[in-house]
C-alpha atoms as a PDB file:
ATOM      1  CA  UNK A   1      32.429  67.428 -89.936  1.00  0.00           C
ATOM      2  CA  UNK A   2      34.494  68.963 -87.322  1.00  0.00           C
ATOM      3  CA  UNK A   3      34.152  68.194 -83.620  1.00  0.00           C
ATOM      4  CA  UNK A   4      33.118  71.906 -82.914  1.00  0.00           C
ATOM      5  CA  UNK A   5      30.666  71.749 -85.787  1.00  0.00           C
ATOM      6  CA  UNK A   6      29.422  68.284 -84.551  1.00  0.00           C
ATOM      7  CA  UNK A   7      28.963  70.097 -80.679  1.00  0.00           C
ATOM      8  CA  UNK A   8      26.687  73.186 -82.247  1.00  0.00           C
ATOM      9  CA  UNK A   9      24.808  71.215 -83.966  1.00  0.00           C
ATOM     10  CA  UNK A  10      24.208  69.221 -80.913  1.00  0.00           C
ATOM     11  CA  UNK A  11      24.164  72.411 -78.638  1.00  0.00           C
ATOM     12  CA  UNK A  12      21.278  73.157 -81.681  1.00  0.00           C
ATOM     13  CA  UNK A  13      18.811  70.210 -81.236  1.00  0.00           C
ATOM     14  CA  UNK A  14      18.980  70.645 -77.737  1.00  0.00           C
ATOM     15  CA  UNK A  15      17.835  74.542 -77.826  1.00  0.00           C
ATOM     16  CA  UNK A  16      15.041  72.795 -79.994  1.00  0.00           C
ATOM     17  CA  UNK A  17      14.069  70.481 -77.497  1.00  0.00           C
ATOM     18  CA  UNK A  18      13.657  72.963 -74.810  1.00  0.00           C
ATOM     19  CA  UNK A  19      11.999  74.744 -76.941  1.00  0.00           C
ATOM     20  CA  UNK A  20       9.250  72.645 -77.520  1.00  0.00           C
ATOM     21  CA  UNK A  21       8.674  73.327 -73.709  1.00  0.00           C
ATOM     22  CA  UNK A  22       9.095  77.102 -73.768  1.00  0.00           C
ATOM     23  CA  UNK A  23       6.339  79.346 -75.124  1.00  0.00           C
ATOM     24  CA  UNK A  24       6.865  81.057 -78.280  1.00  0.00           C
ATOM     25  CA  UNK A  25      10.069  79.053 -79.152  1.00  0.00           C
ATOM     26  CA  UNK A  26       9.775  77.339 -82.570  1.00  0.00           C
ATOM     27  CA  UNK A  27      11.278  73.999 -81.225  1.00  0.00           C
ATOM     28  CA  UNK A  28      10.277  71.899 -84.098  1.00  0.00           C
ATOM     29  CA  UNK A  29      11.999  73.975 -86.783  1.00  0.00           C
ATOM     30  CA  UNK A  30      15.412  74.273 -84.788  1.00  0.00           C
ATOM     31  CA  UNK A  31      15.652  70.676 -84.466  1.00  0.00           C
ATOM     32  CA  UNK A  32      15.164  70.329 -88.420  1.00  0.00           C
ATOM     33  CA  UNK A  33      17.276  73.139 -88.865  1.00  0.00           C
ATOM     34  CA  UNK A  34      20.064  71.538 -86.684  1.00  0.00           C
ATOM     35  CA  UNK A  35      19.609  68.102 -88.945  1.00  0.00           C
ATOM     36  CA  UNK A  36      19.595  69.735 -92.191  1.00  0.00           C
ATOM     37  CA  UNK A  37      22.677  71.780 -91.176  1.00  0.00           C
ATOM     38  CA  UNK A  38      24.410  68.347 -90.440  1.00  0.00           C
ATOM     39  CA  UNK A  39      23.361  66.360 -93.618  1.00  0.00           C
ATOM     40  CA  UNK A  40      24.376  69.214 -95.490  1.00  0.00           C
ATOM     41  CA  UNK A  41      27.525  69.069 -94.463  1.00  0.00           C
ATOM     42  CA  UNK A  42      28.005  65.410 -93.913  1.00  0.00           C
ATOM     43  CA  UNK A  43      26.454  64.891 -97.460  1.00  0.00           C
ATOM     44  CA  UNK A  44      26.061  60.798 -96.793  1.00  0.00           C
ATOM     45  CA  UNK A  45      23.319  58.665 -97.476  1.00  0.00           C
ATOM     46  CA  UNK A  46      22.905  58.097 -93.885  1.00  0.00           C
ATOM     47  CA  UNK A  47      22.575  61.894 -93.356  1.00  0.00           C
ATOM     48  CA  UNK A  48      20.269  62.287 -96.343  1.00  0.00           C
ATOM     49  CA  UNK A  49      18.419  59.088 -94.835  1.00  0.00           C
ATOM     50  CA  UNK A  50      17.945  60.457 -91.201  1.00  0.00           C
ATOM     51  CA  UNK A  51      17.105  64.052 -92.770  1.00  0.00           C
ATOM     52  CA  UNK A  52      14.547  62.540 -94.820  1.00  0.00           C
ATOM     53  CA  UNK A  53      12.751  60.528 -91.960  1.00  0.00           C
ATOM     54  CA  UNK A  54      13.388  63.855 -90.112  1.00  0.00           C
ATOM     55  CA  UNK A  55      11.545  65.831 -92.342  1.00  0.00           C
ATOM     56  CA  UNK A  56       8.766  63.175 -92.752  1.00  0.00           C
ATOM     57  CA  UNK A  57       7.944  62.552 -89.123  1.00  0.00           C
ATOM     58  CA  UNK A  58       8.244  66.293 -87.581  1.00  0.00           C
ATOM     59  CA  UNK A  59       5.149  67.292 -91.089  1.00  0.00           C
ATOM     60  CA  UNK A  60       3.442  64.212 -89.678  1.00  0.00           C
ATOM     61  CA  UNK A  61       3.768  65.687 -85.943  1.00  0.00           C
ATOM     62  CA  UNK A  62       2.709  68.713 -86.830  1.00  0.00           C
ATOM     63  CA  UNK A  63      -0.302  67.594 -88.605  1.00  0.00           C
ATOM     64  CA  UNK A  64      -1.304  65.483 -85.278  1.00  0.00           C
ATOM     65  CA  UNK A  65      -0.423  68.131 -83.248  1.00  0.00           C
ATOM     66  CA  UNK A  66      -3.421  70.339 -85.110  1.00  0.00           C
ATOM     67  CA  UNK A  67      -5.584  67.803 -84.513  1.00  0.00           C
ATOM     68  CA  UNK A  68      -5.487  66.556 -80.957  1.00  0.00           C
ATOM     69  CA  UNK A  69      -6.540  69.865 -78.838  1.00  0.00           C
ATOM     70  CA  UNK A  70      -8.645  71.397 -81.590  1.00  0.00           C
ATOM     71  CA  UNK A  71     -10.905  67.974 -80.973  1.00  0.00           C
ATOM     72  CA  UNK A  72     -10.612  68.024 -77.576  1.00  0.00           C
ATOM     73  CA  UNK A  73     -11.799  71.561 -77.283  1.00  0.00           C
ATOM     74  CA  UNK A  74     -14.462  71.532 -79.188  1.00  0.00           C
ATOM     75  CA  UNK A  75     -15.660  68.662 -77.522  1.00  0.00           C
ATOM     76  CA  UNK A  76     -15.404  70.954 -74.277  1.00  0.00           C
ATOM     77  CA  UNK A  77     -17.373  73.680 -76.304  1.00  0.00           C
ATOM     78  CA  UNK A  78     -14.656  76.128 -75.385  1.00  0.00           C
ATOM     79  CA  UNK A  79     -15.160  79.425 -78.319  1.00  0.00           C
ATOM     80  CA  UNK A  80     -11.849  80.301 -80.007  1.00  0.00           C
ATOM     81  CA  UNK A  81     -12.141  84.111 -78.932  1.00  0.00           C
ATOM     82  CA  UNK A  82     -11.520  82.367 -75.325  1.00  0.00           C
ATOM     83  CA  UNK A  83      -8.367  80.386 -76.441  1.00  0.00           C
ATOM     84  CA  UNK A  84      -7.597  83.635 -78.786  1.00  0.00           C
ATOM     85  CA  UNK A  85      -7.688  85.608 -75.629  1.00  0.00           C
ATOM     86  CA  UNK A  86      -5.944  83.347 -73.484  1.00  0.00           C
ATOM     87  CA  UNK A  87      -3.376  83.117 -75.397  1.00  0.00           C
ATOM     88  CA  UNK A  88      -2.778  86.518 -76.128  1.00  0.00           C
ATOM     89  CA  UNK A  89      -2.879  86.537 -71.918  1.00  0.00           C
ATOM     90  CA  UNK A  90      -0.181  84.129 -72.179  1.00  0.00           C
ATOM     91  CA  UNK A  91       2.085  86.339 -74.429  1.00  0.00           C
ATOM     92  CA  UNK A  92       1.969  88.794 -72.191  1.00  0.00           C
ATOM     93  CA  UNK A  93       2.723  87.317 -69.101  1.00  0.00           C
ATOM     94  CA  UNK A  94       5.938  85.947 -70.357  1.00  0.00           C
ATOM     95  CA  UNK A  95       7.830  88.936 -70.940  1.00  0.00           C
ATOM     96  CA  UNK A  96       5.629  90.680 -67.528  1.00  0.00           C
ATOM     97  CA  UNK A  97       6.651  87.868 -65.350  1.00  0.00           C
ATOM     98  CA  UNK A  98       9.793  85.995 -67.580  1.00  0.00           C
ATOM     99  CA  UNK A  99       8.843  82.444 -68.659  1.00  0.00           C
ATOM    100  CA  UNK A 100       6.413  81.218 -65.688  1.00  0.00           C
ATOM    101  CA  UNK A 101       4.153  84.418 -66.478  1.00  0.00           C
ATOM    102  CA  UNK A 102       3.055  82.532 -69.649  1.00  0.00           C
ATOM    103  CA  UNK A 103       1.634  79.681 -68.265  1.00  0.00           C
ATOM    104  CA  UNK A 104      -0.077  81.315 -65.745  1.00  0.00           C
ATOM    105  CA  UNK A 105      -1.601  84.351 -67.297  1.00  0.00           C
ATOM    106  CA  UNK A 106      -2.895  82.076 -69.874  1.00  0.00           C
ATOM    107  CA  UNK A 107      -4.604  79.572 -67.524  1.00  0.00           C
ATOM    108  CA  UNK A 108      -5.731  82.790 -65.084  1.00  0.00           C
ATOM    109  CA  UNK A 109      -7.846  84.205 -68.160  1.00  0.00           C
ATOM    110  CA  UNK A 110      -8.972  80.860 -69.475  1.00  0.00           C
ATOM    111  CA  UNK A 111     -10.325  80.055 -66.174  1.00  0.00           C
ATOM    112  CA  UNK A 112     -11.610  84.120 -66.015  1.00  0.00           C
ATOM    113  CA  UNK A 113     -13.080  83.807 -69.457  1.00  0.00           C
ATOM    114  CA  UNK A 114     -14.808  80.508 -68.758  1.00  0.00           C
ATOM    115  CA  UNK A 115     -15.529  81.648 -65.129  1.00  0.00           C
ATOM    116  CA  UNK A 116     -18.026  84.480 -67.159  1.00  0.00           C
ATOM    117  CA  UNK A 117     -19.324  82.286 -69.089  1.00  0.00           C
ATOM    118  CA  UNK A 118     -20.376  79.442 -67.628  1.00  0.00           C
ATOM    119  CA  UNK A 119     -21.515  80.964 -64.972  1.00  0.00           C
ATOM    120  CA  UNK A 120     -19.997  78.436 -61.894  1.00  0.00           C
ATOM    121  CA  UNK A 121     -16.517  77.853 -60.578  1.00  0.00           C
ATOM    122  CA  UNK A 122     -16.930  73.833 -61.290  1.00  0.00           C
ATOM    123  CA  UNK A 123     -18.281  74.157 -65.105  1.00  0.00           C
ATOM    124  CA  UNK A 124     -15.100  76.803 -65.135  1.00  0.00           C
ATOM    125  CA  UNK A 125     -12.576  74.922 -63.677  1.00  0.00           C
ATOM    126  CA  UNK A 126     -13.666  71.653 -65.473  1.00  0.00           C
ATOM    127  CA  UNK A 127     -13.575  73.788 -68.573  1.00  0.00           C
ATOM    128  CA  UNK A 128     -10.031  75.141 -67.951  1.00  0.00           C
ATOM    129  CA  UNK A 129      -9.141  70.963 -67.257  1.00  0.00           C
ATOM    130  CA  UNK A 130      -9.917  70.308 -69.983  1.00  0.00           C
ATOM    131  CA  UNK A 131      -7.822  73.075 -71.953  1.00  0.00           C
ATOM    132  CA  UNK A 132      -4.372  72.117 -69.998  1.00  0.00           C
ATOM    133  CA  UNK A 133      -4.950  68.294 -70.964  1.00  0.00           C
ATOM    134  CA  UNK A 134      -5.515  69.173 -74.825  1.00  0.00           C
ATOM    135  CA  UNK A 135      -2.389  71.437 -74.983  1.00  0.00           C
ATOM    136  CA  UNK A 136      -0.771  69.093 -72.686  1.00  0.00           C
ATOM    137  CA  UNK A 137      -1.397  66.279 -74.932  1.00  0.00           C
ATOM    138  CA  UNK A 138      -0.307  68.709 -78.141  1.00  0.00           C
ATOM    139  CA  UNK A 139       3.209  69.805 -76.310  1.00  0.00           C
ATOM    140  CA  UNK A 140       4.226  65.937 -75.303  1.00  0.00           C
ATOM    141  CA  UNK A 141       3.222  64.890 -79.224  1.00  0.00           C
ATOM    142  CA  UNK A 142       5.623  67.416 -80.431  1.00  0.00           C
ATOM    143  CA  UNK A 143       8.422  66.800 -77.508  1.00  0.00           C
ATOM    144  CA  UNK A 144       8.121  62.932 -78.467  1.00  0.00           C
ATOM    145  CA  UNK A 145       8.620  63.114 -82.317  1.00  0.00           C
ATOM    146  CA  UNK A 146      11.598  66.025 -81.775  1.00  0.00           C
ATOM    147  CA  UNK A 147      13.089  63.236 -79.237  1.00  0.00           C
ATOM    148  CA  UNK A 148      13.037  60.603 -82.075  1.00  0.00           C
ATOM    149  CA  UNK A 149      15.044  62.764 -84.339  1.00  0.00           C
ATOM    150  CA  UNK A 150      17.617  63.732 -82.072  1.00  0.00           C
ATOM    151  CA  UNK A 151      17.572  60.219 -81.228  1.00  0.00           C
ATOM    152  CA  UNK A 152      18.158  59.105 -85.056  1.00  0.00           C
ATOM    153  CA  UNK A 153      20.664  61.805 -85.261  1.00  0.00           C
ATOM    154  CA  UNK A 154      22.656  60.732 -82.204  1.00  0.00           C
ATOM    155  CA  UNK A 155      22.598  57.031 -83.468  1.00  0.00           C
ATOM    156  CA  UNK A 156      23.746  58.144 -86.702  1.00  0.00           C
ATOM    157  CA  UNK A 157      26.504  60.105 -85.165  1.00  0.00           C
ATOM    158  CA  UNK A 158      27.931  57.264 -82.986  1.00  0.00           C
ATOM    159  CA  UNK A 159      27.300  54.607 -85.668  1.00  0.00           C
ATOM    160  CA  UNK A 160      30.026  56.384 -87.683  1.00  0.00           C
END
């Protein structure tokens, strides 16, 4: 593999990592994407190997990932039309106000949506808490298993 190639692909894995911390940027499949693209063209057994383990612990990731806030949530009692909605909120505030409009127009109407109904600003706010740890929680999951595979990849890189 050429040293440009060997760059992109790096240039790659890091887009996926900051994706993982951008809304609505599939950072999980670039950083596969960027390893497959470099086993398939290294073709060793060491690329196969670190694609493999790649592959293995990014399904495992996101099967965690489904888990975690889904539990938390419904421990919280918060109804899915509110994460539905706040969501949606979210969407929209990124391309109103680029990038920091997501986080905030999604918390704004969680905390809105709860505000109704609950009733009280502490059940509300408590409520909302409890939403930022479980997607919190979700987003570092994903960030730490894409930071293992670029770590893998790197190591495989320098090791030769």
């Amino acid at each position: 593999m050429s040293g440009w190639q060997l760059f992109a692909v790096g240039l790659v894995l890091l887009l996926g990592l900051f994706g993982v911390l951008v809304p609505g940027v599939p950072g999980t499949p670039i950083v596969w994407a960027g390893v497959l693209w470099w086993a398939m063209t290294e073709q060793t057994s060491v690329a196969w190997a670190v694609l493999i383990a790649a592959t293995a612990l990014l399904l495992l990731q996101q099967a965690v990932k489904f888990l975690l806030p889904t539990r938390n949530l419904r421990v919280a009692g918060t109804p899915y039309r509110v994460l539905f909605l706040s969501g949606a909120a979210g969407i929209v505030g990124f391309f109103v106000i680029p990038v920091i409009g997501a986080p905030l127009c999604a918390l704004g109407t969680h905390y809105l949506l709860e505000r109704v109904r609950l009733g009280s600003h502490g059940d509300a706010w408590a409520a909302t808490r409890t939403a930022m740890r479980a997607v919190g929680l979700s987003v570092l999951v994903e960030l730490f298993a894409c930071l293992l595979v670029v770590g893998a990849w790197a190591g495989a890189v320098l090791a030769g």
